[in-house]
C-alpha atoms as a PDB file:
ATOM      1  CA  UNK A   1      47.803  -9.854  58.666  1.00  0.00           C
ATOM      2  CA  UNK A   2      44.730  -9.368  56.395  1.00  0.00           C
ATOM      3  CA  UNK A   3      44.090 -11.029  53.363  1.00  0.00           C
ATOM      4  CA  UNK A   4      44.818  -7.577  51.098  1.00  0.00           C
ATOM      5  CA  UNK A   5      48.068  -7.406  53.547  1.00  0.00           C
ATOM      6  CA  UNK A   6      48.615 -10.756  51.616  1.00  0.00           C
ATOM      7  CA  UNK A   7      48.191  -9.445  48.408  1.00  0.00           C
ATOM      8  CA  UNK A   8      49.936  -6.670  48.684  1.00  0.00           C
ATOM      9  CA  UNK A   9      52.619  -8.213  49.857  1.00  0.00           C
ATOM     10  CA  UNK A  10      52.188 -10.842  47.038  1.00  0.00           C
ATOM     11  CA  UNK A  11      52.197  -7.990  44.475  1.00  0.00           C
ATOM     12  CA  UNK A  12      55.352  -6.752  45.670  1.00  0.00           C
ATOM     13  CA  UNK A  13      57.492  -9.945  45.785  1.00  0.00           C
ATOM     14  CA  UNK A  14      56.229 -10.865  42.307  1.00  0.00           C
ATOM     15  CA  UNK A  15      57.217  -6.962  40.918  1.00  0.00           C
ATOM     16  CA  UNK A  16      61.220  -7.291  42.673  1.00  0.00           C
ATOM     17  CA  UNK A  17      61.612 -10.951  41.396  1.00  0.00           C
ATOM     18  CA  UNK A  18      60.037 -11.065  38.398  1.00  0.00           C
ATOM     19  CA  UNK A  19      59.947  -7.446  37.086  1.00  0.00           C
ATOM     20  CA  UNK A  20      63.445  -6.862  36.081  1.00  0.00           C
ATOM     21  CA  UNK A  21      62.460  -9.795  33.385  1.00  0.00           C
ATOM     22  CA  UNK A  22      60.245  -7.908  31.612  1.00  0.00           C
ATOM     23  CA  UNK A  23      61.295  -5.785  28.378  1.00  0.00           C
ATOM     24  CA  UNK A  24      59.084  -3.563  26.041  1.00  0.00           C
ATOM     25  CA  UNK A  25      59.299  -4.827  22.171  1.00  0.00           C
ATOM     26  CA  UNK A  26      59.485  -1.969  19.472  1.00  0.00           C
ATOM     27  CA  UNK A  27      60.541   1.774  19.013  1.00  0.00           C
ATOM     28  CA  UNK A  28      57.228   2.567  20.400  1.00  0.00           C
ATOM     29  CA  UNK A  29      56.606  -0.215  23.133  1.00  0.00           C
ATOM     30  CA  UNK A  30      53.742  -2.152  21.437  1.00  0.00           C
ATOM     31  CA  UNK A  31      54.356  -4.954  23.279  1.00  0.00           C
ATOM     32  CA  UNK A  32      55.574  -6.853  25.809  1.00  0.00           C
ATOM     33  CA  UNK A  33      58.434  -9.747  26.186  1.00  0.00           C
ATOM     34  CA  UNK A  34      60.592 -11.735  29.031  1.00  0.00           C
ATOM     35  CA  UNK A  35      64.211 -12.647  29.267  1.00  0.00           C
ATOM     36  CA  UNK A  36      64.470 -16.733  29.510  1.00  0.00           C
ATOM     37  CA  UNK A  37      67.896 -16.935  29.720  1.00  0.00           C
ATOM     38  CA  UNK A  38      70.965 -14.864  28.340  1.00  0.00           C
ATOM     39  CA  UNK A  39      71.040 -13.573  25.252  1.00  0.00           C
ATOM     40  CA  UNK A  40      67.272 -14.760  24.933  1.00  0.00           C
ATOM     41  CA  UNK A  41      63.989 -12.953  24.455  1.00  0.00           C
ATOM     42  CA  UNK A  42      60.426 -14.354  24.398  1.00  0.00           C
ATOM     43  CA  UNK A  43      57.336 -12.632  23.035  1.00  0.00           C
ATOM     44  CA  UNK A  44      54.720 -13.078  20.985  1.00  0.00           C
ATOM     45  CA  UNK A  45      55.484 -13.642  16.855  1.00  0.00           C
ATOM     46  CA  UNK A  46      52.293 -10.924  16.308  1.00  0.00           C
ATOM     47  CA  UNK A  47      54.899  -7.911  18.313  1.00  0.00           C
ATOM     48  CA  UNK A  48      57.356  -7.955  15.445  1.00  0.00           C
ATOM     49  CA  UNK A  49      57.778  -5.792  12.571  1.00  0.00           C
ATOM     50  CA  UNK A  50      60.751  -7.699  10.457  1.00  0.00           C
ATOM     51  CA  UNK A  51      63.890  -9.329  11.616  1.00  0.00           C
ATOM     52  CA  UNK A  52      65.140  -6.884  13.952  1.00  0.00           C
ATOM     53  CA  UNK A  53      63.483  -5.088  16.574  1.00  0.00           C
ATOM     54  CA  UNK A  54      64.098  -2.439  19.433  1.00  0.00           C
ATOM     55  CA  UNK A  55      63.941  -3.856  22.874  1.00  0.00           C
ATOM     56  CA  UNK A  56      63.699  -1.807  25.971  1.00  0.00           C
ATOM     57  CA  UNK A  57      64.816  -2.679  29.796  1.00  0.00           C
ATOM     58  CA  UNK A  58      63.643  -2.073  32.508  1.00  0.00           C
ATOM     59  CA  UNK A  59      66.781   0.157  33.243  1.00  0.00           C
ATOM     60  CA  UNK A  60      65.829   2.386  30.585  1.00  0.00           C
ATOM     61  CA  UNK A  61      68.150   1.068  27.692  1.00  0.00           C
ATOM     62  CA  UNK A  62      66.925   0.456  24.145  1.00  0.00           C
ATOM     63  CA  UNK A  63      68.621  -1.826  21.993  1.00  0.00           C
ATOM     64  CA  UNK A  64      68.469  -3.814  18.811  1.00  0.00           C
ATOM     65  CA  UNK A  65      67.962  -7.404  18.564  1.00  0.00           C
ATOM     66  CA  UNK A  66      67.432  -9.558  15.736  1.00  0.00           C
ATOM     67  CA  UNK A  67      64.435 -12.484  15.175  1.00  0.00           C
ATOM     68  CA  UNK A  68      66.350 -15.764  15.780  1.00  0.00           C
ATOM     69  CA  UNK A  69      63.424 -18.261  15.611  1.00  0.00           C
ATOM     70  CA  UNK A  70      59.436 -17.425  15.066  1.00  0.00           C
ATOM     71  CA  UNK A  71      56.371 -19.532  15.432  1.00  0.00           C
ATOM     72  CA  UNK A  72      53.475 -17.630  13.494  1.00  0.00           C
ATOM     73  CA  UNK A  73      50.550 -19.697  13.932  1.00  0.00           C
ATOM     74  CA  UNK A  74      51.867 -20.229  17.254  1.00  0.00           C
ATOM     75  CA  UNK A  75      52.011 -16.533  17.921  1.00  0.00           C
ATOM     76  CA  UNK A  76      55.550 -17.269  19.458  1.00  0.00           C
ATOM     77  CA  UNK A  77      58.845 -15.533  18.745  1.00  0.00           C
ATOM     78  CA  UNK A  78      62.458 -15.603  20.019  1.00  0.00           C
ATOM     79  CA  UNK A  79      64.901 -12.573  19.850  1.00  0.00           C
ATOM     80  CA  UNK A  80      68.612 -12.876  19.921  1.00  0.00           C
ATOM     81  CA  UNK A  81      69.459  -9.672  22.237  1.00  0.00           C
ATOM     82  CA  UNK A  82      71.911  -8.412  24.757  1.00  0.00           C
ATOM     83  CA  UNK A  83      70.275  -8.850  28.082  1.00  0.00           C
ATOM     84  CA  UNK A  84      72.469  -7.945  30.400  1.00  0.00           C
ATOM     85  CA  UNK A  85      71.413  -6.809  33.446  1.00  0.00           C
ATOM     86  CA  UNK A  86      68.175  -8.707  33.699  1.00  0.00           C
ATOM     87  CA  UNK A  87      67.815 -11.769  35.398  1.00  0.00           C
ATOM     88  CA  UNK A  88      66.101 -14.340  33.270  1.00  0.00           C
ATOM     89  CA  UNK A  89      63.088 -15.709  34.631  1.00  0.00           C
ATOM     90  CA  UNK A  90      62.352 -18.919  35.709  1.00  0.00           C
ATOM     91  CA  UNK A  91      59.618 -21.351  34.646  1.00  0.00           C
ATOM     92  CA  UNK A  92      57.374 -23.009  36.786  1.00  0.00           C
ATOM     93  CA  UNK A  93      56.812 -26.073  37.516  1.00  0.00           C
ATOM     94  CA  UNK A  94      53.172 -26.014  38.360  1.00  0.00           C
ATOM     95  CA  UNK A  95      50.115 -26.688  36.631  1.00  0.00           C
ATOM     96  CA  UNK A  96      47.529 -23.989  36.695  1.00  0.00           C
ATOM     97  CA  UNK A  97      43.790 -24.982  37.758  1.00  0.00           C
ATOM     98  CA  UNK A  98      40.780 -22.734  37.658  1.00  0.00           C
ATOM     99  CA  UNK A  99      40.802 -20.558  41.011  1.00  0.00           C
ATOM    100  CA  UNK A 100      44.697 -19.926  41.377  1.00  0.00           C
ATOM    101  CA  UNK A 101      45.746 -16.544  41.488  1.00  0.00           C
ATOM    102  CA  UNK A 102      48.030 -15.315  39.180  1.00  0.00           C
ATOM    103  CA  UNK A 103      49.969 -12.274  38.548  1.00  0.00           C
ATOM    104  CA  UNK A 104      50.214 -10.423  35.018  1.00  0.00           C
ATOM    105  CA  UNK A 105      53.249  -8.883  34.076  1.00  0.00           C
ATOM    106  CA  UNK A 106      54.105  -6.084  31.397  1.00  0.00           C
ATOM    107  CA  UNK A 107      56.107  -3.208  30.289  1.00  0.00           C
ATOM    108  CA  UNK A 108      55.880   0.051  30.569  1.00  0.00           C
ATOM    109  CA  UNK A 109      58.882   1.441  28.335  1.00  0.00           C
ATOM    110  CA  UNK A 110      61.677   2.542  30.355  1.00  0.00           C
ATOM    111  CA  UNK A 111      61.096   1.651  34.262  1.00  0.00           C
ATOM    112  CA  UNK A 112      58.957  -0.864  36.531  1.00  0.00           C
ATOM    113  CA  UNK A 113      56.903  -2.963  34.955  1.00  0.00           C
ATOM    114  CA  UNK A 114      53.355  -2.917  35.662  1.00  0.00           C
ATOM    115  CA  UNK A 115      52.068  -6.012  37.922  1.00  0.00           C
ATOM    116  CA  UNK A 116      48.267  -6.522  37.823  1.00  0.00           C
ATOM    117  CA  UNK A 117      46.470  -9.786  40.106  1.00  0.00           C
ATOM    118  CA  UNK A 118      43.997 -12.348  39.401  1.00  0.00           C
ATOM    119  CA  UNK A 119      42.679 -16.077  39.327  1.00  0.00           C
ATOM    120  CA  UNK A 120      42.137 -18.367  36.628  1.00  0.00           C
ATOM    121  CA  UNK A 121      39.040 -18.127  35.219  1.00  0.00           C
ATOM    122  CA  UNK A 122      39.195 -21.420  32.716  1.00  0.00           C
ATOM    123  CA  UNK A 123      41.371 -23.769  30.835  1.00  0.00           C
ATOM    124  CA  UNK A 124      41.839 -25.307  27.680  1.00  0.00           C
ATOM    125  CA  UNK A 125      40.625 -22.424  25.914  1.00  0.00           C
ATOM    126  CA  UNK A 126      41.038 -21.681  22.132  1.00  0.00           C
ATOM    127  CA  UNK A 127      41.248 -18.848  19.857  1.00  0.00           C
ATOM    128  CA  UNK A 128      42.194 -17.936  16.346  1.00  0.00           C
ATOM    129  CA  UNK A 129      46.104 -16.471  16.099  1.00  0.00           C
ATOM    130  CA  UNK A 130      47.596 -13.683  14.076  1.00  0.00           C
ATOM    131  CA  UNK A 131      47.279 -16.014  10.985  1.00  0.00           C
ATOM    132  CA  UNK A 132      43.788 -17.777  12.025  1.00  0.00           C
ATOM    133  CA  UNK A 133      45.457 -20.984  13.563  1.00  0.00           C
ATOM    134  CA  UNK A 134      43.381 -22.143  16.212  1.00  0.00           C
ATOM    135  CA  UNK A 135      45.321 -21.872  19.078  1.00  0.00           C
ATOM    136  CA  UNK A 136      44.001 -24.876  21.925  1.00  0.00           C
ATOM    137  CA  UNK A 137      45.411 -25.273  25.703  1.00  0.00           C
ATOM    138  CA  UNK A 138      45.048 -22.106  26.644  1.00  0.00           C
ATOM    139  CA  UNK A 139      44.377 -20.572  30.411  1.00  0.00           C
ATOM    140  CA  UNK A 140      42.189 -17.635  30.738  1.00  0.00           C
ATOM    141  CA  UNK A 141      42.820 -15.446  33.878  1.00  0.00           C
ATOM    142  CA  UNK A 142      41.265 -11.875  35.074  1.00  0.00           C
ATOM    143  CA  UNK A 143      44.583  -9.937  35.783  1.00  0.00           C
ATOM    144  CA  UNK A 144      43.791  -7.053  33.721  1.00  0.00           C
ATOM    145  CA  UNK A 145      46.290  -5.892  31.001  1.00  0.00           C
ATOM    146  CA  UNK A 146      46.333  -2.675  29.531  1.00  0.00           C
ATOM    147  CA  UNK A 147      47.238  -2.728  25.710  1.00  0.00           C
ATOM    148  CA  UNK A 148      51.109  -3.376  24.918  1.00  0.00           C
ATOM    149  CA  UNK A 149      51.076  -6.352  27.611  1.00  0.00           C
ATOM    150  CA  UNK A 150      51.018  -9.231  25.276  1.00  0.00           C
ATOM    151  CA  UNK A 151      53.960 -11.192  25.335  1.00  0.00           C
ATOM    152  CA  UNK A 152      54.410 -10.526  28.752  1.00  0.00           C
ATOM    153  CA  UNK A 153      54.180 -13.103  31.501  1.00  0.00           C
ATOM    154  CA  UNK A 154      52.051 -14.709  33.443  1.00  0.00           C
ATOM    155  CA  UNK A 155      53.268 -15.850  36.830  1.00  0.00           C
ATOM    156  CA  UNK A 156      52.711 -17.749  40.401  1.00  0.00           C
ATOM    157  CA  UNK A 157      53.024 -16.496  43.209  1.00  0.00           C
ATOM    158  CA  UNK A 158      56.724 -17.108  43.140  1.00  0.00           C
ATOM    159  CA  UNK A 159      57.365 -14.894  40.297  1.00  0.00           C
ATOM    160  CA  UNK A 160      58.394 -18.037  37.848  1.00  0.00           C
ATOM    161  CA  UNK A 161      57.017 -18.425  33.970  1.00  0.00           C
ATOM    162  CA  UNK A 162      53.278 -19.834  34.285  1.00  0.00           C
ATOM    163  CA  UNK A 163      52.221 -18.524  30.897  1.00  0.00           C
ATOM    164  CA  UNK A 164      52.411 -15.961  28.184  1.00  0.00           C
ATOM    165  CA  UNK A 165      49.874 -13.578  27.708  1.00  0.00           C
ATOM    166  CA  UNK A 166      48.891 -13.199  24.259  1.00  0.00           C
ATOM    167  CA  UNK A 167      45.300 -12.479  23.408  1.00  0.00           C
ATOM    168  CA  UNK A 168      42.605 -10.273  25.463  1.00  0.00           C
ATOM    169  CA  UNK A 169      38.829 -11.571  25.252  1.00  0.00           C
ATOM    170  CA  UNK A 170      36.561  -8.620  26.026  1.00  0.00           C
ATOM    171  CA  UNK A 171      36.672  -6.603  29.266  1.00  0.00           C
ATOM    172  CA  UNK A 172      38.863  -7.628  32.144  1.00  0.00           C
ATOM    173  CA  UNK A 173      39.741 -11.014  30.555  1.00  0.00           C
ATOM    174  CA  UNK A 174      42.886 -12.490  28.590  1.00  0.00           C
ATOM    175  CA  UNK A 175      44.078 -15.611  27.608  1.00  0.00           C
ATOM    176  CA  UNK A 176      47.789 -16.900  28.216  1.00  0.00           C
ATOM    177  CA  UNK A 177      49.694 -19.878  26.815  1.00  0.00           C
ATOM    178  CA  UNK A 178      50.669 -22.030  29.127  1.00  0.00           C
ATOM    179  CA  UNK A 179      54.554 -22.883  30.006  1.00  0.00           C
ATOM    180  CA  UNK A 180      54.298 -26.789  29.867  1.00  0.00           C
ATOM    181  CA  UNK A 181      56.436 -29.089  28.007  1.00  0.00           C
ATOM    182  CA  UNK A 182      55.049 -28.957  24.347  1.00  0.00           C
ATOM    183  CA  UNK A 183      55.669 -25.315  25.114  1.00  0.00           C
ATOM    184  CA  UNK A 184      59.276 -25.298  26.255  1.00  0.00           C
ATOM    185  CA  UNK A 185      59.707 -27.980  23.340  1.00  0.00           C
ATOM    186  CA  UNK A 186      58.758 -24.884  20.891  1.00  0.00           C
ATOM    187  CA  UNK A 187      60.685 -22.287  22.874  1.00  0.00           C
ATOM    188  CA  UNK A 188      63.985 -24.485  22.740  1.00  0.00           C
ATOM    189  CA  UNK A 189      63.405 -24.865  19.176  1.00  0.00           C
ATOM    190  CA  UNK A 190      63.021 -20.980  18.256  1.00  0.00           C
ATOM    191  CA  UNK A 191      66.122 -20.575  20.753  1.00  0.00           C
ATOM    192  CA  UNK A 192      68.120 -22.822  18.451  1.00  0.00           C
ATOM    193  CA  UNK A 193      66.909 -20.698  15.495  1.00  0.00           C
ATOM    194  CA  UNK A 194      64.434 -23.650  14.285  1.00  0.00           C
ATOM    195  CA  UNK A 195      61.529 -21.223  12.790  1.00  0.00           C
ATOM    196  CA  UNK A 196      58.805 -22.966  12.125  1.00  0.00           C
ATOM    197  CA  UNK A 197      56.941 -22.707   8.673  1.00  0.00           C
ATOM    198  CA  UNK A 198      53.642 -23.946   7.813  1.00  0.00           C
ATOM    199  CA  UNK A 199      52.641 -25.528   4.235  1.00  0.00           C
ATOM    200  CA  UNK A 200      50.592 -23.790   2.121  1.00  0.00           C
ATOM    201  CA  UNK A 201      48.276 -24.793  -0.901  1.00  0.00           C
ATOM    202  CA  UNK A 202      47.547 -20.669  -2.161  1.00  0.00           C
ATOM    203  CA  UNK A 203      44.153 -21.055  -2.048  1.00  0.00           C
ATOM    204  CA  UNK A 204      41.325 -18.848  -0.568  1.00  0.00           C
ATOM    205  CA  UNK A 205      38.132 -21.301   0.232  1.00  0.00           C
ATOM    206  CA  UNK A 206      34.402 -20.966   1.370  1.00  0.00           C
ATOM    207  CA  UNK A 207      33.125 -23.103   3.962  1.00  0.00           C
ATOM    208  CA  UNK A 208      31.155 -26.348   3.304  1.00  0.00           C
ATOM    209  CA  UNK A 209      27.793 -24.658   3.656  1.00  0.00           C
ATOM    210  CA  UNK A 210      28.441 -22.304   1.438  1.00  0.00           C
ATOM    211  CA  UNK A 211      29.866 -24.536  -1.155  1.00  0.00           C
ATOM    212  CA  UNK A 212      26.288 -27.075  -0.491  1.00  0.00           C
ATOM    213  CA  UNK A 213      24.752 -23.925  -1.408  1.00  0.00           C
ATOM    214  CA  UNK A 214      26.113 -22.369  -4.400  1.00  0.00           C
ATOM    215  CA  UNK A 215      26.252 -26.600  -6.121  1.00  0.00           C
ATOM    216  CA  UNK A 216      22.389 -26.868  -5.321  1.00  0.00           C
ATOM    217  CA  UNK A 217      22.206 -23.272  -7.012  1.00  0.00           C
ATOM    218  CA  UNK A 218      23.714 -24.862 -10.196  1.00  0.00           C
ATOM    219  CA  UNK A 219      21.975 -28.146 -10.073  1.00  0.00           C
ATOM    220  CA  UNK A 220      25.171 -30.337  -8.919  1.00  0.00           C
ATOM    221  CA  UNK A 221      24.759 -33.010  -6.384  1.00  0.00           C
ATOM    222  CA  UNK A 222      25.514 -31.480  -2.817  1.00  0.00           C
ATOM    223  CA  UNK A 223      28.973 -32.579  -1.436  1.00  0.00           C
ATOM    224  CA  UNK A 224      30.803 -32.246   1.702  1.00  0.00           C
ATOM    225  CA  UNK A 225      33.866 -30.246   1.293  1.00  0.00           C
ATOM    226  CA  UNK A 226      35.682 -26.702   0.870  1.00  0.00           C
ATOM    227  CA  UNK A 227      35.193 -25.073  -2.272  1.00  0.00           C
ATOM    228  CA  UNK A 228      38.093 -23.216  -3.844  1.00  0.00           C
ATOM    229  CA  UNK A 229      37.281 -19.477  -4.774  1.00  0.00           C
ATOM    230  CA  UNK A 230      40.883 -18.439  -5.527  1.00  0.00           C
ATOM    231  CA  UNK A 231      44.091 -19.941  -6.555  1.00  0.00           C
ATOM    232  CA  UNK A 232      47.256 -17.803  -6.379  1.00  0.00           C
ATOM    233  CA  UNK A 233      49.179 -17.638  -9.595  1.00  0.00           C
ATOM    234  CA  UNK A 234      52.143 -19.849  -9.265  1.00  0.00           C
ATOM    235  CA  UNK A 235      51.366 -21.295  -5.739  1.00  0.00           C
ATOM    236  CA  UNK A 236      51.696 -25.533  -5.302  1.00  0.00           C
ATOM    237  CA  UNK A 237      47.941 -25.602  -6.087  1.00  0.00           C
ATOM    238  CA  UNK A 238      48.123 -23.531  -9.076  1.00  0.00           C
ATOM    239  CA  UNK A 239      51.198 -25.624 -10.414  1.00  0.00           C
ATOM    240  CA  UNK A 240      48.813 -28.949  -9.413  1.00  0.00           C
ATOM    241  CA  UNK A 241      46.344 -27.622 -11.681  1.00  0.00           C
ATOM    242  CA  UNK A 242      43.425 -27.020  -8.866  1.00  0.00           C
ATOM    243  CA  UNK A 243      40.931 -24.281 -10.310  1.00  0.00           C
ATOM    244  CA  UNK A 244      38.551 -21.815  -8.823  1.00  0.00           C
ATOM    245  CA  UNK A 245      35.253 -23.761  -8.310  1.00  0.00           C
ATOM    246  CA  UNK A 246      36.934 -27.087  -7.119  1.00  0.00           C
ATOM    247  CA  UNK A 247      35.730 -29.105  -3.886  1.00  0.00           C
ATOM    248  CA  UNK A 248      38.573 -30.097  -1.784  1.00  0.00           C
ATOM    249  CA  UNK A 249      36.942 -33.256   0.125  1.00  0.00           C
ATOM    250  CA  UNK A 250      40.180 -35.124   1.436  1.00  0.00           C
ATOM    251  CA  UNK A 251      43.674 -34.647   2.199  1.00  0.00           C
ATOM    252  CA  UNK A 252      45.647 -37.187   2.718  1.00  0.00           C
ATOM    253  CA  UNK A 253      42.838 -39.593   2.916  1.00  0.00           C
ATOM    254  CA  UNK A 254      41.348 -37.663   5.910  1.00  0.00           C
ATOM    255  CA  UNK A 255      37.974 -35.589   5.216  1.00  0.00           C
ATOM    256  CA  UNK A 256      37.629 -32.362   5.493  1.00  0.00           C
ATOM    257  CA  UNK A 257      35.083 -30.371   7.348  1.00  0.00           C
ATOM    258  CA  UNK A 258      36.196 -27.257   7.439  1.00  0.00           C
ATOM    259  CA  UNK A 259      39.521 -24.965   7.217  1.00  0.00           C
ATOM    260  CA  UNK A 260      40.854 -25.987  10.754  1.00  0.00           C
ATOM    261  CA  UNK A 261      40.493 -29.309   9.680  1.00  0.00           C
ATOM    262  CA  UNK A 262      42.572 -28.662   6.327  1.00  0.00           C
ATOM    263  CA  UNK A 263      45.169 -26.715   8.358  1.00  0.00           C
ATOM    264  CA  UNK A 264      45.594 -29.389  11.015  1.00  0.00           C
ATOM    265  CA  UNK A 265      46.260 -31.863   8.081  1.00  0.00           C
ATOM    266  CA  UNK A 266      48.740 -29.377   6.056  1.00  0.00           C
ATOM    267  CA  UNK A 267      51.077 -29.171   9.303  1.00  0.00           C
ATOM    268  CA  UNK A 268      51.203 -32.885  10.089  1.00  0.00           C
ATOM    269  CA  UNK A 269      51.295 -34.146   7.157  1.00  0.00           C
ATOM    270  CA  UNK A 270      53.440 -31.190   5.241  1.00  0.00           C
ATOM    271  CA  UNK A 271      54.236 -31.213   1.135  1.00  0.00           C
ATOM    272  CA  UNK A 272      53.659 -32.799  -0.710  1.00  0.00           C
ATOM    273  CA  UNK A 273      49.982 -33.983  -0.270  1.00  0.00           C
ATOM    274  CA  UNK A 274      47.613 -36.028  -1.924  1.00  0.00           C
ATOM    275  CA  UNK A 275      44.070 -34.070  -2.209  1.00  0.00           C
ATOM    276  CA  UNK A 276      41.004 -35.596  -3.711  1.00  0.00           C
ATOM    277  CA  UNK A 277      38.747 -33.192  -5.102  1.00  0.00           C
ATOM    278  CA  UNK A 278      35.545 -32.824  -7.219  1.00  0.00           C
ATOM    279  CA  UNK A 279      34.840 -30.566 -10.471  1.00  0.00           C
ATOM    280  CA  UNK A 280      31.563 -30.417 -11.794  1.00  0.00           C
ATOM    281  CA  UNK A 281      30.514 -34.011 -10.546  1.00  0.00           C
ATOM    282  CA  UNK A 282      34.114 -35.831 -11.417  1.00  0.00           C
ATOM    283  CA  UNK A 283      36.196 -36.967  -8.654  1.00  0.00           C
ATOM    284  CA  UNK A 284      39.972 -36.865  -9.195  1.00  0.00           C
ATOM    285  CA  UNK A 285      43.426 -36.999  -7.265  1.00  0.00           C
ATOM    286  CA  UNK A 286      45.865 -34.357  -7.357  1.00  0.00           C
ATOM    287  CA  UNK A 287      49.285 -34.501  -6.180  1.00  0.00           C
ATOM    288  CA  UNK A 288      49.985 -30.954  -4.537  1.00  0.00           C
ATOM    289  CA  UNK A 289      53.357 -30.049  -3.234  1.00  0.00           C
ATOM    290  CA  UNK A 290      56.155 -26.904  -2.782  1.00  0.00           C
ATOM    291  CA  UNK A 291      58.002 -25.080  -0.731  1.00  0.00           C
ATOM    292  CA  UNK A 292      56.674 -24.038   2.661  1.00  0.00           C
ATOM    293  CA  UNK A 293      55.672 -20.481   3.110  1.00  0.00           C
ATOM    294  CA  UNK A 294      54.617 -18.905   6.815  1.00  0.00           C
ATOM    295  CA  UNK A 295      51.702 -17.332   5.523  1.00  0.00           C
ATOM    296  CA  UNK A 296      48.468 -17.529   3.951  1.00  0.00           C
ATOM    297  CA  UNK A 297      45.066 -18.958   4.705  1.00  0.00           C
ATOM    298  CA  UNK A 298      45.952 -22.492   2.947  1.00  0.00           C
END
């Protein structure tokens, strides 16, 4: 047998066993999700529109399920639906490495879903999610994807849960979360209806260079840090008393560099916080905590 015999054959196995897993998410199929177990939906947190959302088999039948757990800077998202009739898939158990060939997975509404092949091009890749997380760990492959497929799987050759597909880099490649245990960790969590939340300061900031720049411009000494250019009315840093024109230059104790660096600090060291910042030339301490909201920049 020849080595496209293989791959044909490959495609096919991974299309009966794996296939019947995948579901379309909303009215209009604008993305892609797979049955994990019963009852259970996984996609990605960037495919919803609200709490509830239409979810369509491979059978053809559309039906409402409702958010039970979402991840936003995670881009992950669990929906509480009726899945019966599809077989949930199973994960995998192996570790991807660049040359494996892997199978993409995604709806097409109603009917088969649409299997595309290719190899792993790189890991531990990063981009920026719906929210501008930085998203790390990441495998980037070259099955191609057509648009709708995120939140679809990404699978060996045995038709089990490698990774989900999430974000497409330029032509002919996309990048895919991988299924290991800090992911199932998350995925249990969001099954259980843990959503996860990250603090938030309500600010909008300007990157250290551009804060260097605009103190020179008004004669103050040049400092390290992110400079404040908006405070929400009534956010934590409002009711803290931080004002447009500040320079954040540590939270809790740790300095900051740049916005991933805040963010990183916000979610592991949540509310309240101790920020030191600078106005005019004064350093001061502010005490900055609230409730946690999933969105903004900080």
């Amino acid at each position: 047998m020849s080595i496209l015999d293989d791959l044909s054959s490959a495609i096919r196995s991974v299309h009966d066993s794996a296939g019947p897993a995948v579901v379309g998410i909303g009215r209009h199929v604008r993305g892609s999700g797979v049955v994990i177990a019963a009852g259970r939906v996984l996609t990605n947190a960037h495919n919803l529109r609200g709490d509830e959302v239409t979810v369509t088999f491979r059978d053809g039948r559309s039906t409402r399920g409702s958010v039970l757990g979402v991840d936003p800077d995670g881009d992950l998202a669990i929906i509480d639906v009726d899945t019966t009739g599809a077989t949930p898939l199973a994960w995998s158990d192996a570790e991807a490495s660049i040359g494996d060939v892997v199978f993409g997975l995604a709806s097409t509404g109603a009917g088969a879903a649409r299997v595309t092949a290719g190899t792993v091009s790189a890991i531990e890749q990063t981009f920026r999610g719906p929210g501008g997380s930085r998203i790390g760990g990441s495998l980037e492959h070259t099955a191609p994807l057509a648009s709708g497929s995120s939140g679809g799987p990404l699978v060996d050759g045995s038709g089990r849960l490698l990774a989900l597909n999430t974000n497409r880099i330029g032509e002919g490649f996309y990048l895919a979360r991988p299924a290991d245990a800090a992911f199932r960790d998350r995925v249990d969590a969001l099954s259980r209806g843990e959503s996860v939340s990250r603090p938030r300061l309500g600010i909008a900031i300007a990157p250290s260079a551009v804060a260097q720049r605009l103190r020179r411009s008004v004669g103050l000494t040049e400092r390290e840090g992110l400079l404040v250019r908006g405070v929400e009315d009534g956010s934590p840093a409002d009711r803290a008393g931080i004002r447009e024109g500040d320079l954040l230059i540590e939270a809790a104790g740790k300095p900051l560099a740049d916005a991933d660096s805040l963010a990183a600090i916000l979610a592991g060291a949540g509310m309240p916080i101790e920020l030191k910042i600078v106005r005019g030339d004064e350093e001061r301490a502010v005490s900055v905590g609230g409730a946690t909201d999933a969105s903004g920049e900080a």
